[in-house]
C-alpha atoms as a PDB file:
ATOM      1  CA  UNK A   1      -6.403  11.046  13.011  1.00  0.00           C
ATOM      2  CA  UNK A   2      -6.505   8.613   9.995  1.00  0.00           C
ATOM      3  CA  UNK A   3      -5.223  10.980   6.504  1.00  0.00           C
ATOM      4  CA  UNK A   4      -6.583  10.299   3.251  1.00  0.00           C
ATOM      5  CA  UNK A   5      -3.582   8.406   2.266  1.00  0.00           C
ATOM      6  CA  UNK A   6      -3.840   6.564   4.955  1.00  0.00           C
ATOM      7  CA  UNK A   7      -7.452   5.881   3.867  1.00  0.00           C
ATOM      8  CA  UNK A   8      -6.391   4.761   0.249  1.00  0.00           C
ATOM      9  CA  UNK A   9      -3.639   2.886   1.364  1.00  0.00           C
ATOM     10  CA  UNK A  10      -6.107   0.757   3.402  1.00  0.00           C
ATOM     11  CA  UNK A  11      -8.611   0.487   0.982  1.00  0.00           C
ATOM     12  CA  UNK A  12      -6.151  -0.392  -1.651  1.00  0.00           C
ATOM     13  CA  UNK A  13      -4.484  -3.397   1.205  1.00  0.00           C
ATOM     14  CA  UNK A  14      -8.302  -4.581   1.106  1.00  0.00           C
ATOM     15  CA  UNK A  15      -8.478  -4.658  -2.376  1.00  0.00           C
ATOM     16  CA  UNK A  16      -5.230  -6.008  -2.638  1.00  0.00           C
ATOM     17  CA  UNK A  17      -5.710  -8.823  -0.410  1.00  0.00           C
ATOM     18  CA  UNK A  18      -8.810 -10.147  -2.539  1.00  0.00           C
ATOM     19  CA  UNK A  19      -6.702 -10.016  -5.799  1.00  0.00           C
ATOM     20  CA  UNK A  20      -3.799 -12.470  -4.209  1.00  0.00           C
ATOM     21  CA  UNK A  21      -5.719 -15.235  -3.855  1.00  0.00           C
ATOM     22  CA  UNK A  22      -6.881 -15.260  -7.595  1.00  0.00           C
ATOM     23  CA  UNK A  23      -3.254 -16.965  -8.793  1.00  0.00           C
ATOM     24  CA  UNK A  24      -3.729 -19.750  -5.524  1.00  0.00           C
ATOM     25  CA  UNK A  25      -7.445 -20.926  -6.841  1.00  0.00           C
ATOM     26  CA  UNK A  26      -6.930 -20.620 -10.219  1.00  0.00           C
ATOM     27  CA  UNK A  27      -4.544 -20.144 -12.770  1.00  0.00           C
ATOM     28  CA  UNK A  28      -4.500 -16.638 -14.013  1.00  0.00           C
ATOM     29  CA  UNK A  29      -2.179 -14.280 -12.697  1.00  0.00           C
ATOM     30  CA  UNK A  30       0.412 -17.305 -11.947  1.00  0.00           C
ATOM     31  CA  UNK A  31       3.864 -15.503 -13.384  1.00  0.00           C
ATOM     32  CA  UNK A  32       3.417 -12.881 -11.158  1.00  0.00           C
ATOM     33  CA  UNK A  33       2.554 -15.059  -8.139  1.00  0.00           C
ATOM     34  CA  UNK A  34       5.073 -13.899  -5.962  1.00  0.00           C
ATOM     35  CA  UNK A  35       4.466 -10.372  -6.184  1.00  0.00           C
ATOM     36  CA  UNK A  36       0.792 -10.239  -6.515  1.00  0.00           C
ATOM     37  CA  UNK A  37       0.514 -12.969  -3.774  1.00  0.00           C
ATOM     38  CA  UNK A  38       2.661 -11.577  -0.796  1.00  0.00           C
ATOM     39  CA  UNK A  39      -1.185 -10.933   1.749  1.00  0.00           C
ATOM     40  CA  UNK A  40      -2.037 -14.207   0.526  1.00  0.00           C
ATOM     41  CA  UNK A  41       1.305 -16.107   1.584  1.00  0.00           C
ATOM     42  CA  UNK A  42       1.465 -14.577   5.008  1.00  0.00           C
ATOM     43  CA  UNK A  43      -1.454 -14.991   6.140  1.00  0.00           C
ATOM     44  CA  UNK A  44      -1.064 -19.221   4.974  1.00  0.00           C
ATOM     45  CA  UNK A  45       2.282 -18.481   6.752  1.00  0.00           C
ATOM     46  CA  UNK A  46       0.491 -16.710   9.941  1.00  0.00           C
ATOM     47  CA  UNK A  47      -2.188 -20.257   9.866  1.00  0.00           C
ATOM     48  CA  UNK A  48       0.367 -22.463   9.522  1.00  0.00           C
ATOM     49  CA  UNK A  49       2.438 -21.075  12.588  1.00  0.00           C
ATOM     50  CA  UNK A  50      -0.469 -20.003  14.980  1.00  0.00           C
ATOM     51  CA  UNK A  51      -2.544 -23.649  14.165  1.00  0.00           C
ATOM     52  CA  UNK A  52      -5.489 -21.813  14.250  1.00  0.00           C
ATOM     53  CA  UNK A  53      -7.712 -19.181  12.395  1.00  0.00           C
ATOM     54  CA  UNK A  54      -8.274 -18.495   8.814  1.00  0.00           C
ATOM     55  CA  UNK A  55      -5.804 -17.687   6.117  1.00  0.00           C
ATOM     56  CA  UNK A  56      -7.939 -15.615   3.923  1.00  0.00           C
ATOM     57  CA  UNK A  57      -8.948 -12.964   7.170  1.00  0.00           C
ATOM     58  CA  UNK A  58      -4.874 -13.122   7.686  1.00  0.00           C
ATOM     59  CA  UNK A  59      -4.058 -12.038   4.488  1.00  0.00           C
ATOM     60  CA  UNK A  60      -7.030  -9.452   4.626  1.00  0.00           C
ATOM     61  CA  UNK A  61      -5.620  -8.297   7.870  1.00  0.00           C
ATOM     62  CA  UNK A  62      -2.207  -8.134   6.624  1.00  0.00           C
ATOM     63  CA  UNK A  63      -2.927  -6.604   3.349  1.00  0.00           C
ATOM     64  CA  UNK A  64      -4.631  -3.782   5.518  1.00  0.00           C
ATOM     65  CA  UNK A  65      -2.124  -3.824   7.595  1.00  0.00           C
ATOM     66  CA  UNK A  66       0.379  -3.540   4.951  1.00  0.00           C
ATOM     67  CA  UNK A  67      -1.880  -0.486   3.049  1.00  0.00           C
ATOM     68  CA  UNK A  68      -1.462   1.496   6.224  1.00  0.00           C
ATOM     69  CA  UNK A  69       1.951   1.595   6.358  1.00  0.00           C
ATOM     70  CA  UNK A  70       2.348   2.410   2.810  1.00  0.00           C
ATOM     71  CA  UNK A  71      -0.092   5.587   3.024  1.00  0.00           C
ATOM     72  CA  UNK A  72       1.721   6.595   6.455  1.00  0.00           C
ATOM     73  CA  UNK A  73       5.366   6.886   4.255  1.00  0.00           C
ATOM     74  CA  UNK A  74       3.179   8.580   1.421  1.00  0.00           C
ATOM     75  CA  UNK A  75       2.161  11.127   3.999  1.00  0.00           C
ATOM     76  CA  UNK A  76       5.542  11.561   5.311  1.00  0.00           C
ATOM     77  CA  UNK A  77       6.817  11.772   2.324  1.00  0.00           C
ATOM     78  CA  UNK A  78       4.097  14.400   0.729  1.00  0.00           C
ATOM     79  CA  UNK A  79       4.532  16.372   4.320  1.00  0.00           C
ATOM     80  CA  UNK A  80       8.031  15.924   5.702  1.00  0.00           C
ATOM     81  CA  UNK A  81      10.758  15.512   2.834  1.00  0.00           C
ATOM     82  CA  UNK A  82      11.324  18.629   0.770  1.00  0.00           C
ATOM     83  CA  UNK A  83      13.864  18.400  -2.376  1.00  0.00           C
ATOM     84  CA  UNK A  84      15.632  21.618  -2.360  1.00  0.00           C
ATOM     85  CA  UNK A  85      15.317  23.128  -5.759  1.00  0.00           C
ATOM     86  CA  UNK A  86      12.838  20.572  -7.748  1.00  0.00           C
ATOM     87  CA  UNK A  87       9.994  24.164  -7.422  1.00  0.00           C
ATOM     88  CA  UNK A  88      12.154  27.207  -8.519  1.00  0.00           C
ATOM     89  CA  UNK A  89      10.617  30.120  -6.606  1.00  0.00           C
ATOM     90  CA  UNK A  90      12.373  32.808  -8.683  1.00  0.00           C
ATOM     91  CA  UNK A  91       9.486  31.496 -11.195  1.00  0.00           C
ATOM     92  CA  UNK A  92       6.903  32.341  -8.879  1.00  0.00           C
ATOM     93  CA  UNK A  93       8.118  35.455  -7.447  1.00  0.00           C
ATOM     94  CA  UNK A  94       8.266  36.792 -10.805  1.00  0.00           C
ATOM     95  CA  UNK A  95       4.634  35.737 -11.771  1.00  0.00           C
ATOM     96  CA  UNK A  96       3.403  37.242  -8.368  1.00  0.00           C
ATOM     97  CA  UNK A  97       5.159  41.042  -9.309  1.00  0.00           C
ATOM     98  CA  UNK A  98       3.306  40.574 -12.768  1.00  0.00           C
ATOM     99  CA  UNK A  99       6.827  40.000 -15.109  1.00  0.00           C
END
C-alpha cells in the first residue's frame, strides 16, 4: 500500500518534472540549471540512448520515479529510525502524574 509520503513525494516528482524544463525553453531559472534540471536531463539522456520515445514523458517518468523513492526514505525515516533521547520522557511522565 502506497503512504501519504509516498503520495507527496510523487506528486511533488510530477510537479517537479514540469518545472525542469522551464530553464531548457527559456531563460529563467538558468543558474540553477543543474539542480532544478536533473528529470529534465535524464530523460534527454534516456532519448538519446534508447533512439526512441519522448524526453519530456522520460523526465515525467523519472521525476515520479525519483518522488517515490524520496517519500519511501521519508517513511522509513518517520517509522524506522528513532534518535535516542531527542523526546525526554521524564517530561512526559511527569505531565501524565499531574507535577
Amino acid at each position: 500500500m502506497i503512504s501519504i509520503s509516498q503520495k507527496k513525494g510523487v506528486l511533488f516528482g510530477v510537479i517537479w518534472s514540469f518545472i525542469a524544463w522551464v530553464p531548457y525553453y527559456t531563460d529563467y531559472l538558468g543558474t540553477i540549471r543543474h539542480v532544478i534540471g536533473i528529470p529534465a536531463a535524464l530523460g534527454l539522456n534516456l532519448e538519446l540512448s534508447l533512439g526512441r520515445g519522448d524526453a519530456f514523458i522520460y523526465s515525467i517518468l523519472l521525476g515520479a520515479g525519483l518522488g517515490f523513492i524520496f517519500g519511501s526514505i521519508v517513511d522509513f525515516v518517520k517509522t524506522g529510525v528513532k534518535i535516542v533521547g531527542l523526546f525526554p520522557h521524564k517530561k512526559r511522565r511527569l505531565f501524565r502524574r499531574g507535577l
